[in-house]
Protein backbone atom coordinates (compact mmCIF):
# COMPACT_ATOMS: atom_id res chain seq x y z
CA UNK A 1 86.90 60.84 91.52
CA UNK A 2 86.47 64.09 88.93
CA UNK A 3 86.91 66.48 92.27
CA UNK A 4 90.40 64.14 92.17
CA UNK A 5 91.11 64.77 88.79
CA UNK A 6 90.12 68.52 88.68
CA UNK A 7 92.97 68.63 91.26
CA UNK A 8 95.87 66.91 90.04
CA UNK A 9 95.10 68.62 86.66
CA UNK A 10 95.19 71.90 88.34
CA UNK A 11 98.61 71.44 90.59
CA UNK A 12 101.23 73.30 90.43
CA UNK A 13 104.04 71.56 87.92
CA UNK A 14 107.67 73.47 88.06
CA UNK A 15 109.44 73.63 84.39
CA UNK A 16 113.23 74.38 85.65
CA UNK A 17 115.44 76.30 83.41
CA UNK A 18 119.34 74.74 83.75
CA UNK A 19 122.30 76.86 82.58
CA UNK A 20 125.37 74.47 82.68
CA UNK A 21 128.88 74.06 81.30
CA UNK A 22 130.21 71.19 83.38
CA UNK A 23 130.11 68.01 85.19
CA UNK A 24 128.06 65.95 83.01
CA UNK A 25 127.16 63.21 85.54
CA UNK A 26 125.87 65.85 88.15
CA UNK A 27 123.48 67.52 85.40
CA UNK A 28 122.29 63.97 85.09
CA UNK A 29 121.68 63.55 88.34
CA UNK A 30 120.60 66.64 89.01
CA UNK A 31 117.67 66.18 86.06
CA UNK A 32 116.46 62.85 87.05
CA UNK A 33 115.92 63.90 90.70
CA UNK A 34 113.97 66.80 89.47
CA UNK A 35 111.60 65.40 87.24
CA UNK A 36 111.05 62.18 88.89
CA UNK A 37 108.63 64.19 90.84
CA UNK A 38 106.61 64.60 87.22
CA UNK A 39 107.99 68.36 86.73
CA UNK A 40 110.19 69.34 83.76
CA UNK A 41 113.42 70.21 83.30
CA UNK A 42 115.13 72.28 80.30
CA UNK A 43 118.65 72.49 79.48
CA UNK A 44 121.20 74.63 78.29
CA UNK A 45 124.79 73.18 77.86
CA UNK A 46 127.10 76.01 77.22
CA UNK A 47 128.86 75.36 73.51
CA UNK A 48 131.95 76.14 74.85
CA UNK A 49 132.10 72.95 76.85
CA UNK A 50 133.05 69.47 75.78
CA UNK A 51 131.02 67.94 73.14
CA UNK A 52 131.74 64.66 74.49
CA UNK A 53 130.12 66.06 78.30
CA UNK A 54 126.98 67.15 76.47
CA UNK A 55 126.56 63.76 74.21
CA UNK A 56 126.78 61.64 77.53
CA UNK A 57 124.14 64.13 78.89
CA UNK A 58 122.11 63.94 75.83
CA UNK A 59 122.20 60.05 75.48
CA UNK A 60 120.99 59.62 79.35
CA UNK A 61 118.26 62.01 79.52
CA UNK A 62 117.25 61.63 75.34
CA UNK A 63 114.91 58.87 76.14
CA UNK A 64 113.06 60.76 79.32
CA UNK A 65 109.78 62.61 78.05
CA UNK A 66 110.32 65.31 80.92
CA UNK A 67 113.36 66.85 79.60
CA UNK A 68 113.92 69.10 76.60
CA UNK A 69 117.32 70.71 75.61
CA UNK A 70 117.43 74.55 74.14
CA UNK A 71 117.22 74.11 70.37
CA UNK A 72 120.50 76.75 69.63
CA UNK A 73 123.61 76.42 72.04
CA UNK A 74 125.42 78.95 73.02
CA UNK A 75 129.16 80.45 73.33
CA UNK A 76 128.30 81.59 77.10
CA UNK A 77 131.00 84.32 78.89
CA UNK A 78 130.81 85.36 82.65
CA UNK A 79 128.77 88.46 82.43
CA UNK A 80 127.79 88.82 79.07
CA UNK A 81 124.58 88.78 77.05
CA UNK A 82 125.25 85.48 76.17
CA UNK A 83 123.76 84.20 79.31
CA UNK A 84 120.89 86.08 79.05
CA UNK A 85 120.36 84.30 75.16
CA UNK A 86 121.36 81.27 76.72
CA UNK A 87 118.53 81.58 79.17
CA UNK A 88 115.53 82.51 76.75
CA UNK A 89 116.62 79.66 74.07
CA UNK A 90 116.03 77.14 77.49
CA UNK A 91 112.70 78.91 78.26
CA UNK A 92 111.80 79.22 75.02
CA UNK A 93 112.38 74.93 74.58
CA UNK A 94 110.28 74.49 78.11
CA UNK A 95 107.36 76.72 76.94
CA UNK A 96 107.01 74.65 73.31
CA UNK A 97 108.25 71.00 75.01
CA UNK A 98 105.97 71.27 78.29
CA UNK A 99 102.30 72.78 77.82
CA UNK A 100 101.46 71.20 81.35
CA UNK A 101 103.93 73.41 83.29
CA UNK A 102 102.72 76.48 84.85
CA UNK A 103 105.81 77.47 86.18
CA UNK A 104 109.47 78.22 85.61
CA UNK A 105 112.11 78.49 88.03
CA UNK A 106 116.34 78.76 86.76
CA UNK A 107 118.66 77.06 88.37
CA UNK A 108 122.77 76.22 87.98
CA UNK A 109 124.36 72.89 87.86
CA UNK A 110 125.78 73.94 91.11
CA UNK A 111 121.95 74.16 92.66
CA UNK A 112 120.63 71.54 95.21
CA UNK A 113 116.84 71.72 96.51
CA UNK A 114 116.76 72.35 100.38
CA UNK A 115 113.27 71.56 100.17
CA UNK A 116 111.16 68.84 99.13
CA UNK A 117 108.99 69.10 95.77
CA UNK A 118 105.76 68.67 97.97
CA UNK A 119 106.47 71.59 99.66
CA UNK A 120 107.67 73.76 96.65
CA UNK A 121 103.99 72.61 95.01
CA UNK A 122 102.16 73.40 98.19
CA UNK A 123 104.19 76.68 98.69
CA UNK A 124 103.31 77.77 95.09
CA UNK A 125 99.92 76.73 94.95
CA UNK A 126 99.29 79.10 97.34
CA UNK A 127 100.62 81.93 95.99
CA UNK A 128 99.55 83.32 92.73
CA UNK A 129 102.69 85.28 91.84
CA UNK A 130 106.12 85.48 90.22
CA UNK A 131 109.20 85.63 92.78
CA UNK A 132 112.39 87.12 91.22
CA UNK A 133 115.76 87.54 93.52
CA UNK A 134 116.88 91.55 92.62
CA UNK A 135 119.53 93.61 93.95
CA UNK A 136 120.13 97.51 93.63
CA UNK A 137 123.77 97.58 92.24
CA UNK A 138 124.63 100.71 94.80
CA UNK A 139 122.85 99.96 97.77
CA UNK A 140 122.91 95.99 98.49
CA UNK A 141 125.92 94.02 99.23
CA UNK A 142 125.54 91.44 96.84
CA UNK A 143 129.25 92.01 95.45
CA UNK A 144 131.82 91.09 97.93
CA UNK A 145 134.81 90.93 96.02
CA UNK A 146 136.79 92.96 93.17
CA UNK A 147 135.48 96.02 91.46
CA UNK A 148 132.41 97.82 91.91
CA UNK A 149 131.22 100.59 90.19
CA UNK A 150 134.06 100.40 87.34
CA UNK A 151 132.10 97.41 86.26
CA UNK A 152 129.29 100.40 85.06
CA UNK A 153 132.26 102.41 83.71
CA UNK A 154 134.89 99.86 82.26
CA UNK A 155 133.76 99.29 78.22
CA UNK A 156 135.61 95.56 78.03
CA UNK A 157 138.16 95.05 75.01
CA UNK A 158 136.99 92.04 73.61
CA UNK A 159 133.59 91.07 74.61
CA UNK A 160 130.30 93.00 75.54
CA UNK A 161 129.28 92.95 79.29
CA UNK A 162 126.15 92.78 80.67
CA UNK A 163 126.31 96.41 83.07
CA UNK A 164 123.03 96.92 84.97
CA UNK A 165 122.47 99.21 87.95
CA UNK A 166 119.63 96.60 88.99
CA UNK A 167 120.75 93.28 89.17
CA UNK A 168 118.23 90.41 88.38
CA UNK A 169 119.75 87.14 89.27
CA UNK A 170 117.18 84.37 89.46
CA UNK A 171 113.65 83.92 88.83
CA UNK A 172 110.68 81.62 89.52
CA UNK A 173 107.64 82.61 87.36
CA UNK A 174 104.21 81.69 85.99
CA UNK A 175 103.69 80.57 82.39
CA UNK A 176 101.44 83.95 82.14
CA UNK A 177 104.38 86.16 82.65
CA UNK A 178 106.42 84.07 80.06
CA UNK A 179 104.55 85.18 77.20
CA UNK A 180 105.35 88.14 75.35
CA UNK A 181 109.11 87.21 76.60
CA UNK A 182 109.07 84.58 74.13
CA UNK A 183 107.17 85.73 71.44
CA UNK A 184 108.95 88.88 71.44
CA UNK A 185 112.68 86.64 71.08
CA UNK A 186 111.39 84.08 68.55
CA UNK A 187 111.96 86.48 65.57
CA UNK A 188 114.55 88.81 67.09
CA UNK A 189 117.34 86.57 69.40
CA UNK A 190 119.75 88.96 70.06
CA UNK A 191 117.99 92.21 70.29
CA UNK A 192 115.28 89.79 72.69
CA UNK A 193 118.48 89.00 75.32
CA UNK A 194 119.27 92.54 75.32
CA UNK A 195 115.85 93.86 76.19
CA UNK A 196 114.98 90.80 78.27
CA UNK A 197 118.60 91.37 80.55
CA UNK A 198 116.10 94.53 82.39
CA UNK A 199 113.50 92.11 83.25
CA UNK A 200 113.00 88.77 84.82
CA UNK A 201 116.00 86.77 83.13
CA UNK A 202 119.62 85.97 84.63
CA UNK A 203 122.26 88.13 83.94
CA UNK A 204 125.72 88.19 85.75
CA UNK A 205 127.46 90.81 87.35
């Protein structure tokens, strides 16, 4: 029986990181599914929505002890550093809500698991590493539409732009590679989303 515990204490236990601005019923669906399971899930609602959206969202998943919400919301723009603030204020609220998980994977409202959670625990059990989804601007293909390399050049008008010649999109890491992430943003926010943009957290190109 302590072999059993020793196990299920050492499991895998996934803390997912949601950036969302709409469709307030599918985030709740999308939250409950997740952390039914017994892994976490931390949100960011993008200010700029509704505030009715993100009340129904808070009163539904409020009373569940699995889900935390980013402490600041914020103003989030396609492409910008907001996203990457956006993201470390959610990680930042999983780290300090959920001691338990030992890793964190981001996700959109618009993401659906093609696997089951057995298998994602099994699969990272297994393998003691981060996984991050990276792109060289020039060389992949990951833009298929519009502009290319004026998006390096072009200074926007109104609002900053996140402009990267490596593109990291999506992560999945351990709690150990979390660390000086979010110590290093707690007393500096927006230099923090500017540094963090060239390592393991989303930003949009």
């Amino acid at each position: 029986m302590d072999a059993f515990y020793w196990i299920v204490e050492h499991m895998s236990r996934i803390a997912f990181i949601l950036l969302c601005h709409k469709d307030p019923k599918a985030i709740i669906d999308q939250a409950e599914r997740l952390t039914a399971v017994g892994d976490y899930i931390s949100i960011h609602f993008d200010a700029r929505a509704k505030p009715e959206h993100f009340a129904m969202i808070k009163e539904a998943l409020g009373p569940n002890p699995n889900v935390a919400f980013a402490k600041k919301r914020i103003k989030c723009g396609w492409g910008e550093w907001s996203l990457v603030e956006a993201s470390l204020y959610a990680v930042e609220a999983a780290t300090e809500a959920f001691p338990r998980a030992t890793h964190f994977y981001m996700l959109s409202g618009d993401c659906m698991s093609v696997k089951t959670a057995e298998y994602a625990h099994e699969f990272l059990d297994s393998n003691d590493c981060d996984f991050i989804e990276s792109f060289d601007f020039f060389s992949s293909d990951w833009i298929k539409t519009g502009i290319k390399e004026e998006r390096l050049e072009v200074v926007p008008v109104f609002r900053p732009v996140c402009r990267l010649a490596k593109l990291q999109l999506w992560f999945h890491i351990m709690r150990r590679s979390l660390g000086s992430g979010v110590e290093y943003h707690r007393p500096r926010p927006a230099s923090a989303a500017h540094a963090m943009s060239a390592g393991v957290f989303r930003c949009n190109s």
